[in-house]
C-alpha atoms as a PDB file:
ATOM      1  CA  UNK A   1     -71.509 -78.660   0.785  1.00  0.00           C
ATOM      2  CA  UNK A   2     -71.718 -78.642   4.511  1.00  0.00           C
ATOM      3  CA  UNK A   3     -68.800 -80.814   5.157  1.00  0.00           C
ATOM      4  CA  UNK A   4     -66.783 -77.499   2.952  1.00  0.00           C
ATOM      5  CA  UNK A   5     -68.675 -75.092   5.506  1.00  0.00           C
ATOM      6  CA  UNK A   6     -66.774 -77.035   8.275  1.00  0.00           C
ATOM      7  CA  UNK A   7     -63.620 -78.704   7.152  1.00  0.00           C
ATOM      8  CA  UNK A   8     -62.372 -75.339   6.059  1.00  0.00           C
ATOM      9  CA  UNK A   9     -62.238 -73.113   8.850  1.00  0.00           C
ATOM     10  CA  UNK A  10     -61.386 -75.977  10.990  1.00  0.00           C
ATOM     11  CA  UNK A  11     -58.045 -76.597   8.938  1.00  0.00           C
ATOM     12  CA  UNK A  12     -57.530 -72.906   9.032  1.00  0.00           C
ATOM     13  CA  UNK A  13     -58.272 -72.866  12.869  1.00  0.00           C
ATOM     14  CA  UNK A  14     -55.521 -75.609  13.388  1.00  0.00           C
ATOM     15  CA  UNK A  15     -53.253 -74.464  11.128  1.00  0.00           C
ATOM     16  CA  UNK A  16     -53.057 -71.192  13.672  1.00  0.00           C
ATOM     17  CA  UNK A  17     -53.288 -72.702  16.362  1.00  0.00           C
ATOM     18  CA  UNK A  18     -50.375 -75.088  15.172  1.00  0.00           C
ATOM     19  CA  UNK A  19     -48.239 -71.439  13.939  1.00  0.00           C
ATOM     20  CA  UNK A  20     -48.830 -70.352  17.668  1.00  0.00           C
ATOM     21  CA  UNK A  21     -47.684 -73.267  19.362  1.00  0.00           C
ATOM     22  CA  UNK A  22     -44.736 -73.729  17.390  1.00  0.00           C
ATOM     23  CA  UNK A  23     -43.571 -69.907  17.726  1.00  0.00           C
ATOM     24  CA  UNK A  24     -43.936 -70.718  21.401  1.00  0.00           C
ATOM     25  CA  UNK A  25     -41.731 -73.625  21.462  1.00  0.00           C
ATOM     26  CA  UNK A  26     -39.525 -72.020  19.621  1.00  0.00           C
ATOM     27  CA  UNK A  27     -38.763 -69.124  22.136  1.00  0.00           C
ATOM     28  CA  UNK A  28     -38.835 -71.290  25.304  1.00  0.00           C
ATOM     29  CA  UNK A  29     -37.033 -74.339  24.092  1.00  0.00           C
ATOM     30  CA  UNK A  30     -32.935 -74.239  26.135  1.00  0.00           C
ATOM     31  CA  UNK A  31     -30.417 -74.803  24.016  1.00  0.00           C
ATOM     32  CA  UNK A  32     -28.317 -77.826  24.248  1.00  0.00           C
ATOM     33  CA  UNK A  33     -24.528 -77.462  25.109  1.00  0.00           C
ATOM     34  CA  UNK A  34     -21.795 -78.112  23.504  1.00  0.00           C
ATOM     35  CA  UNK A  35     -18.755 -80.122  24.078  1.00  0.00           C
ATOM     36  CA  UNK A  36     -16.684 -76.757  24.242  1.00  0.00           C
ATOM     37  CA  UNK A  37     -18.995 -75.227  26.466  1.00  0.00           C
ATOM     38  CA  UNK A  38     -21.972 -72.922  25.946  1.00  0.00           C
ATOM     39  CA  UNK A  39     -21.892 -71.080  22.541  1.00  0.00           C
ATOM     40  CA  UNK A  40     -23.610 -67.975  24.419  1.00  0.00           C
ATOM     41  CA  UNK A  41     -21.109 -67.137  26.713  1.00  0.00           C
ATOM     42  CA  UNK A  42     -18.486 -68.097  24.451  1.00  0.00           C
ATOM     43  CA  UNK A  43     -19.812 -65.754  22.070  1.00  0.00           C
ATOM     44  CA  UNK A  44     -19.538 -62.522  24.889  1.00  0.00           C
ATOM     45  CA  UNK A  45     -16.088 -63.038  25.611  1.00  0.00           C
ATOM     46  CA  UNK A  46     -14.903 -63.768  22.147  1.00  0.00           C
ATOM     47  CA  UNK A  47     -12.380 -61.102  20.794  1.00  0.00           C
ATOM     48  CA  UNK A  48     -12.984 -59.966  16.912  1.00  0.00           C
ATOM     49  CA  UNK A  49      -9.920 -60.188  15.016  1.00  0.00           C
ATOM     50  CA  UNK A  50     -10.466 -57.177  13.326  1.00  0.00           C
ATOM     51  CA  UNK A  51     -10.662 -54.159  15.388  1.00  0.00           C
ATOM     52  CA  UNK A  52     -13.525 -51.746  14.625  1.00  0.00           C
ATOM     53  CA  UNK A  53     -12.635 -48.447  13.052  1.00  0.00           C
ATOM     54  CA  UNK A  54     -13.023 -45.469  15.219  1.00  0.00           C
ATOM     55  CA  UNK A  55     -14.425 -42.362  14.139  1.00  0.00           C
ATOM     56  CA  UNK A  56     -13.661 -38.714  14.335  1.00  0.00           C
ATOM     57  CA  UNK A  57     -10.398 -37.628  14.669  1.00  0.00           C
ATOM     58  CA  UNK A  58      -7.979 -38.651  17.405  1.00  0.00           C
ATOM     59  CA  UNK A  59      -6.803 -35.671  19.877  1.00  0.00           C
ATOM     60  CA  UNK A  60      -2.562 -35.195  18.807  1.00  0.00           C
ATOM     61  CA  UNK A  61       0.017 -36.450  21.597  1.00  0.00           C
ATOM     62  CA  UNK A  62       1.651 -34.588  23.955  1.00  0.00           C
ATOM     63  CA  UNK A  63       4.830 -34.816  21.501  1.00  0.00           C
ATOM     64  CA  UNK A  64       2.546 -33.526  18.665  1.00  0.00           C
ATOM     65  CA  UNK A  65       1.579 -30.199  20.512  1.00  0.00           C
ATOM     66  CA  UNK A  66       5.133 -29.583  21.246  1.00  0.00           C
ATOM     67  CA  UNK A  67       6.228 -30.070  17.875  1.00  0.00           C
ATOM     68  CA  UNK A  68       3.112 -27.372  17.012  1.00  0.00           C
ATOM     69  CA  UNK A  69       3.932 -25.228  19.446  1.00  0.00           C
ATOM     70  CA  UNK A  70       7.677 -24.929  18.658  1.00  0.00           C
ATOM     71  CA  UNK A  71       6.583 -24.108  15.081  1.00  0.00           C
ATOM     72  CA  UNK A  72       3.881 -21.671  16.302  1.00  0.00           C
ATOM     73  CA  UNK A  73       6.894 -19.859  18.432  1.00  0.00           C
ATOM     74  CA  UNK A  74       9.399 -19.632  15.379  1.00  0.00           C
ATOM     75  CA  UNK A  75       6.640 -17.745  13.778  1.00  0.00           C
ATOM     76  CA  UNK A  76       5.946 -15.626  16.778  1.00  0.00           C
ATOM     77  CA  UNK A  77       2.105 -16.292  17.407  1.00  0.00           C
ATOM     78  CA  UNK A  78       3.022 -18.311  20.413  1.00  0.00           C
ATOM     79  CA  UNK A  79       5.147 -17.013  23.669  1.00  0.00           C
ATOM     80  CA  UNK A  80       5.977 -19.419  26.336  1.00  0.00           C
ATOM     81  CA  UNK A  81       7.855 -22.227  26.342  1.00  0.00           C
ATOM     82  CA  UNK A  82       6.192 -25.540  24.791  1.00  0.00           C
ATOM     83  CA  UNK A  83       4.388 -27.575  27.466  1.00  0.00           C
ATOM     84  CA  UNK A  84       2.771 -30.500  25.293  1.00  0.00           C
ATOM     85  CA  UNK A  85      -0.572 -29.561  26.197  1.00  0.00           C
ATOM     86  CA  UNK A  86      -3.574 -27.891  24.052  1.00  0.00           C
ATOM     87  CA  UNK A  87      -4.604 -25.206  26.222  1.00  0.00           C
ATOM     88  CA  UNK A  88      -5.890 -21.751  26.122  1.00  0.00           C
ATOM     89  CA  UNK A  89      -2.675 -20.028  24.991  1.00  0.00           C
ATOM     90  CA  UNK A  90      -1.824 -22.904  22.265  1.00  0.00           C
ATOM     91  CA  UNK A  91      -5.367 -22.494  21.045  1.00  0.00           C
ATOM     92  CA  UNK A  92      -5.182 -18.363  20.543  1.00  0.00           C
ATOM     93  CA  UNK A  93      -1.723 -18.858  19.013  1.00  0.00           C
ATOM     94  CA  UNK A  94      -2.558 -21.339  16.508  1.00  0.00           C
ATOM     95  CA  UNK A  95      -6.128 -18.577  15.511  1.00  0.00           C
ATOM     96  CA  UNK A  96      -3.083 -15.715  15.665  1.00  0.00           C
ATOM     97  CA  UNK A  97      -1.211 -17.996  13.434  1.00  0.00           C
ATOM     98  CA  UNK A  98      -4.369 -19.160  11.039  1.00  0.00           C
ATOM     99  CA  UNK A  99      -5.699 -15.573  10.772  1.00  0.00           C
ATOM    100  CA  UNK A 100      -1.723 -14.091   9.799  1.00  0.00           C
ATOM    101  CA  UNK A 101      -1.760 -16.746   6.519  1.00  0.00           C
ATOM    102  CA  UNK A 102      -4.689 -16.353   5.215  1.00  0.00           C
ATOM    103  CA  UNK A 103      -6.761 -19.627   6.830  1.00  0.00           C
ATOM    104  CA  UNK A 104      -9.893 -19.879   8.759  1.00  0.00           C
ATOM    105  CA  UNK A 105      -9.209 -18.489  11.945  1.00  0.00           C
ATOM    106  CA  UNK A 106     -10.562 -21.493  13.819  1.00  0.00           C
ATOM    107  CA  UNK A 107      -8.268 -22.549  16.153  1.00  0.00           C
ATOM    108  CA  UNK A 108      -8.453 -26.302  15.351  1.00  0.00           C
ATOM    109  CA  UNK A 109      -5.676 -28.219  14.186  1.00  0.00           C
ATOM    110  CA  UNK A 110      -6.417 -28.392  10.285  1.00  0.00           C
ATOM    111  CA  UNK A 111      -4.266 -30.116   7.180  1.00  0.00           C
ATOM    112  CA  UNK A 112      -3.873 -26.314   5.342  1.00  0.00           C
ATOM    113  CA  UNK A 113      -2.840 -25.177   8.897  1.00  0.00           C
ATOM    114  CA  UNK A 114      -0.527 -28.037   9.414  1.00  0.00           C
ATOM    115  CA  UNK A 115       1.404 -27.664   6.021  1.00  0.00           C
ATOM    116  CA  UNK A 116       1.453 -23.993   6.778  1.00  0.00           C
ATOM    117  CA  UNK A 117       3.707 -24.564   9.826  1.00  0.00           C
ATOM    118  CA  UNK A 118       5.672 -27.427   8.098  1.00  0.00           C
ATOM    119  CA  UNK A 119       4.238 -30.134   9.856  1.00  0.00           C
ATOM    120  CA  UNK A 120       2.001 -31.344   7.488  1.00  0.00           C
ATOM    121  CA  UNK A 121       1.942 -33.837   4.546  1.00  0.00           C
ATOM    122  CA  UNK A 122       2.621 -32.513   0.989  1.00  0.00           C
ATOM    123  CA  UNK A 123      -0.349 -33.876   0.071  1.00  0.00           C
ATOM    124  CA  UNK A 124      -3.547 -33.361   2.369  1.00  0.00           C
ATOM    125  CA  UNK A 125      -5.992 -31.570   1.385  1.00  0.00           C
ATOM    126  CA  UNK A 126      -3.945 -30.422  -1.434  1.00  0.00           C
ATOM    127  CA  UNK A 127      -6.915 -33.186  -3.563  1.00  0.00           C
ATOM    128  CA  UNK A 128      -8.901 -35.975  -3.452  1.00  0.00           C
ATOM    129  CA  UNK A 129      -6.840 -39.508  -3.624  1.00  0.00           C
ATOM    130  CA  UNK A 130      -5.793 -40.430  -7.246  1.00  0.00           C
ATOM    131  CA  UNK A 131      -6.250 -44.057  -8.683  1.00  0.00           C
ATOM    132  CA  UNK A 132      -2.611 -45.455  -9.817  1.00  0.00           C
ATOM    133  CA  UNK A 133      -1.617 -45.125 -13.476  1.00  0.00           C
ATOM    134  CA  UNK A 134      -3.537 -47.687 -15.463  1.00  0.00           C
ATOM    135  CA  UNK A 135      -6.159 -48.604 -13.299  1.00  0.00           C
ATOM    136  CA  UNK A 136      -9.632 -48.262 -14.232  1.00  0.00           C
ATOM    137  CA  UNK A 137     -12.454 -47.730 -12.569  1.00  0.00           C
ATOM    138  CA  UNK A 138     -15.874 -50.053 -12.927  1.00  0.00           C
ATOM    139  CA  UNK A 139     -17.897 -45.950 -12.479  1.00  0.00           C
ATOM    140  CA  UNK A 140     -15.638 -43.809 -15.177  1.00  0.00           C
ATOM    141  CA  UNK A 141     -14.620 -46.748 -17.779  1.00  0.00           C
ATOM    142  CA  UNK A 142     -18.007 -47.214 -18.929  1.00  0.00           C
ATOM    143  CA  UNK A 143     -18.998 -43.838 -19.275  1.00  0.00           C
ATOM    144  CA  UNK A 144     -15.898 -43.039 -21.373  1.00  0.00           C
ATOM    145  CA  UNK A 145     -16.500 -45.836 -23.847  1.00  0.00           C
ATOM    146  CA  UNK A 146     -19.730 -44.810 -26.579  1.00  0.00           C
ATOM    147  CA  UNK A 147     -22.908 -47.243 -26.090  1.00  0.00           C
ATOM    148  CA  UNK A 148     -23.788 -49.892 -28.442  1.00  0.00           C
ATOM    149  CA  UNK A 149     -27.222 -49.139 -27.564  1.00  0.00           C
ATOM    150  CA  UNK A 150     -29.959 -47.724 -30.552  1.00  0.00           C
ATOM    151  CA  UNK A 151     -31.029 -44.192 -29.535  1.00  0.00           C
ATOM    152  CA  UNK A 152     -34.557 -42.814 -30.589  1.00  0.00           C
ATOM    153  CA  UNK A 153     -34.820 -40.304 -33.314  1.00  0.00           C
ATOM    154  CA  UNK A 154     -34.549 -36.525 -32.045  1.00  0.00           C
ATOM    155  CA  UNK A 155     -37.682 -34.168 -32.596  1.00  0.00           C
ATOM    156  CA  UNK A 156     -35.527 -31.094 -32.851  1.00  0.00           C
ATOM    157  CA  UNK A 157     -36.071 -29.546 -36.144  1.00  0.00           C
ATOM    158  CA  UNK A 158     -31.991 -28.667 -35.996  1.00  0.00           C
ATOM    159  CA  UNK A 159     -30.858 -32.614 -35.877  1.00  0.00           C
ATOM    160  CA  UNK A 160     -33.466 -33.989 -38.334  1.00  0.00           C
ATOM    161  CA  UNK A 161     -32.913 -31.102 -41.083  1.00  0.00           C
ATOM    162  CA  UNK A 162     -30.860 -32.359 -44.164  1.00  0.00           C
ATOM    163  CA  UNK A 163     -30.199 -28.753 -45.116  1.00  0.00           C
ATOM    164  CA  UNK A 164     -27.806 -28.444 -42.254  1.00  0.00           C
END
């Protein structure tokens, strides 16, 4: 009985103690090199093939906000001759222009403003992306199909009446 009393928590004592020192050698042990060279400082310089996806929308080029502005002039919203640049004046044209043809009067560049000048796609914001004919999806196909599955009886007096 004693020899339980004192075997136990001295396992248990050098079992953490073990765990501790372990852990410790484990953070302060260097790293060996290798034959290319250090995998740390390869690993900061090295280039991802893919490149990440930026969000938000990108501002349009100087070309771009000609193009608008030439558009926004035809229509009359916009005096001056186009510059490239998204100032002041371009800004109140295009919320002249937005607030003529029925669109939020924002003042941002917008797909149903875009189309409205004729510089959009036929197809933004018109609806959301369509899968190709004959495709189906893994989220609509089973839904469409009935269940094999046993449903419970129904309690409503309506379902269960034979008179029905």
């Amino acid at each position: 009985m004693i020899s339980r009393k004192i075997i136990l928590p001295t396992l248990l004592l050098s079992l953490v103690a073990g765990l501790g020192v372990s852990a410790e050698a484990a953070q302060t042990t260097p790293r060996k090199k290798s034959a290319a060279g250090s995998s740390k400082a390869h690993r900061g310089t090295k280039k991802s093939s893919r490149s990440k996806r930026q969000r938000g929308q990108k501002a349009p080029t100087t070309d771009r906000v000609s193009e608008i502005q030439t558009a926004l002039a035809k229509d009359g919203s916009y005096t001056g001759a186009p510059n490239g640049k998204m100032d002041d004046s371009t800004v109140a044209a295009l919320k002249k222009y937005q607030a003529a043809h029925g669109l939020n009067p924002s003042g941002k560049l917008d797909a149903p403003t875009l189309q409205k000048l004729g510089l959009g796609s036929s197809t933004a914001g018109a609806a959301p992306p369509m899968p190709p004919m004959g495709a189906t999806s893994r989220l609509t196909s089973s839904a469409s199909k009935p269940s094999n599955s046993r449903t419970a009886p129904s309690n409503s007096p309506a379902q269960n009446d034979p008179q029905q």
